[in-house]
C-alpha atoms as a PDB file:
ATOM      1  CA  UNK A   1       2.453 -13.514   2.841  1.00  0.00           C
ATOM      2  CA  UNK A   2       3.238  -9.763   3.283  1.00  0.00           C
ATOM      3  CA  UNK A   3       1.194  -7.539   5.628  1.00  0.00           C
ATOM      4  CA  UNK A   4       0.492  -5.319   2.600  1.00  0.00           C
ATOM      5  CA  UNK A   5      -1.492  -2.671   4.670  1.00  0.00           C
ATOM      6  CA  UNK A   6       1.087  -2.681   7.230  1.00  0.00           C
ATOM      7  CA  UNK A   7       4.274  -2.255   4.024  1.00  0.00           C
ATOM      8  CA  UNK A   8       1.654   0.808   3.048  1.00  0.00           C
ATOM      9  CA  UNK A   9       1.445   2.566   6.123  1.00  0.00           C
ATOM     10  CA  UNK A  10       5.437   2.585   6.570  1.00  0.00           C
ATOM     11  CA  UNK A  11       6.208   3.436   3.364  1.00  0.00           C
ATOM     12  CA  UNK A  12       3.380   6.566   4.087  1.00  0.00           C
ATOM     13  CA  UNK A  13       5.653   7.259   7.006  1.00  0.00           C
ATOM     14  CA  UNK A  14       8.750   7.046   5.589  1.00  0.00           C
ATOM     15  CA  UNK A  15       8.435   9.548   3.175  1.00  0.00           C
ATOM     16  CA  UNK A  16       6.596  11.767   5.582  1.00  0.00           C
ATOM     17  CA  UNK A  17       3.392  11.653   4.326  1.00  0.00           C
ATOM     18  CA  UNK A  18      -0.272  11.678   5.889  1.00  0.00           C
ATOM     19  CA  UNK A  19      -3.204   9.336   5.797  1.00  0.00           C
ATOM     20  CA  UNK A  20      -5.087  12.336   3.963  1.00  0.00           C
ATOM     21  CA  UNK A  21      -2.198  13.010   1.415  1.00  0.00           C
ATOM     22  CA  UNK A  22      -2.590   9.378   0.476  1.00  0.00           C
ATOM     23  CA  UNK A  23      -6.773   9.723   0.359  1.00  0.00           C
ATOM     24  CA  UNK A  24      -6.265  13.050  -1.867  1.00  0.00           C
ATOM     25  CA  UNK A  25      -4.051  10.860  -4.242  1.00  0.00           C
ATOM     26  CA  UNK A  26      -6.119   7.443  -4.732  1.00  0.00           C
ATOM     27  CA  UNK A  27      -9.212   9.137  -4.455  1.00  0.00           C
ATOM     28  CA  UNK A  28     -11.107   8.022  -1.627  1.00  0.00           C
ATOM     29  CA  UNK A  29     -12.090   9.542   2.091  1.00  0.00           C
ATOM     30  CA  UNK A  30      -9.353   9.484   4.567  1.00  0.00           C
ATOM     31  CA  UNK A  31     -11.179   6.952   6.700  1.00  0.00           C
ATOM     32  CA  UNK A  32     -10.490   4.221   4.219  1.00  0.00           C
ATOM     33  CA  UNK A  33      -7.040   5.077   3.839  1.00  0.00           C
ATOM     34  CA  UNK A  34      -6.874   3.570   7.906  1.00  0.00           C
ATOM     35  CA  UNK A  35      -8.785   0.552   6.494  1.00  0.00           C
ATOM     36  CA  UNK A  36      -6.433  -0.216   4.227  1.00  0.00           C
ATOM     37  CA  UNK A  37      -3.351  -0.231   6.760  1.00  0.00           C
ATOM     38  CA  UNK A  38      -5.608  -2.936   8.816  1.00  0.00           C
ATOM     39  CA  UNK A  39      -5.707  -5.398   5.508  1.00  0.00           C
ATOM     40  CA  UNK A  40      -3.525  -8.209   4.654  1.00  0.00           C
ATOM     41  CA  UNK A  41      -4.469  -8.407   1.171  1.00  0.00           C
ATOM     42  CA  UNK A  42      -5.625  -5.771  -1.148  1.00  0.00           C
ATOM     43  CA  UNK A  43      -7.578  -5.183  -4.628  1.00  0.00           C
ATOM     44  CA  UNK A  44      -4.443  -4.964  -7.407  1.00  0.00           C
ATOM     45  CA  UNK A  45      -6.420  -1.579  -9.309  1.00  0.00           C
ATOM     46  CA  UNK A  46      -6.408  -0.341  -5.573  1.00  0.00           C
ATOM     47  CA  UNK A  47      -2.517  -1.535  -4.839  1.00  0.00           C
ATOM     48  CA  UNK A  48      -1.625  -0.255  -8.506  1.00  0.00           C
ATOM     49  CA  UNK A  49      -2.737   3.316  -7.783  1.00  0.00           C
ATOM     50  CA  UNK A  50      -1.331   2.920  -4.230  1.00  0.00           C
ATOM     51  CA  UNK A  51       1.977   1.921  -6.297  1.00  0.00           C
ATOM     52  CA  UNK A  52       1.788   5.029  -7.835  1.00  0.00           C
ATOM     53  CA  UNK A  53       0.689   7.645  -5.527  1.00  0.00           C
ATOM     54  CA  UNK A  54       4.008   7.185  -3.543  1.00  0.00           C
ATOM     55  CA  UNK A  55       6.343   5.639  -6.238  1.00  0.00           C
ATOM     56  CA  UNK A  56       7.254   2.242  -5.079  1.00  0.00           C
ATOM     57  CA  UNK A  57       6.050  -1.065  -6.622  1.00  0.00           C
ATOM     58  CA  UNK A  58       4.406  -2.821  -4.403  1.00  0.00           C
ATOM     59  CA  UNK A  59       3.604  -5.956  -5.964  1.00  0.00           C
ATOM     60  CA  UNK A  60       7.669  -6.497  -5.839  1.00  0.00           C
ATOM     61  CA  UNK A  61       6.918  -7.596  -2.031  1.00  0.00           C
ATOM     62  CA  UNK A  62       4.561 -10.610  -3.523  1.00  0.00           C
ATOM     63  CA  UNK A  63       6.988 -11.469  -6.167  1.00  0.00           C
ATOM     64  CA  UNK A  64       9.680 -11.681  -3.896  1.00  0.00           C
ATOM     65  CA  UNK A  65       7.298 -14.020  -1.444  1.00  0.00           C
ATOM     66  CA  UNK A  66       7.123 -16.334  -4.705  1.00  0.00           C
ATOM     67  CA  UNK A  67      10.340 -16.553  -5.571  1.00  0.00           C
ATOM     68  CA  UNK A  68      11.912 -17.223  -2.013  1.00  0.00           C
ATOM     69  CA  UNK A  69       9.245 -20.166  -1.840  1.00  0.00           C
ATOM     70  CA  UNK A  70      10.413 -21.746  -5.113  1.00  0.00           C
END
């Protein structure tokens, strides 16, 4: 299972990005933009506007999981 919080924060780095960037973007308080690095799993409205606050499909990682276990 992917680290989804962990895929999140490197994708944040990656494009250069800050924690309070992200929070502007989904709507929520900074703070919980740090929670969400810490989870495993995450609420799909919550990944979805994740998804598209910094353009990459993130529900690709658990589709890929799937398929590799098939």
């Amino acid at each position: 299972m992917p680290h989804i919080g962990k895929l999140i924060k490197e994708e944040l780095d990656r494009q250069e990005r800050t924690p309070a960037w992200l929070a502007r973007k989904i709507n929520c308080e900074r703070p919980n933009v740090y929670y969400i690095f810490r989870q495993q799993s995450i609420n799909t409205d919550l990944l979805m506007q994740i998804s598209r606050a910094l353009n990459v499909d993130f529900f690709q990682y658990y589709s890929d999981e799937y398929t590799e276990e098939r």
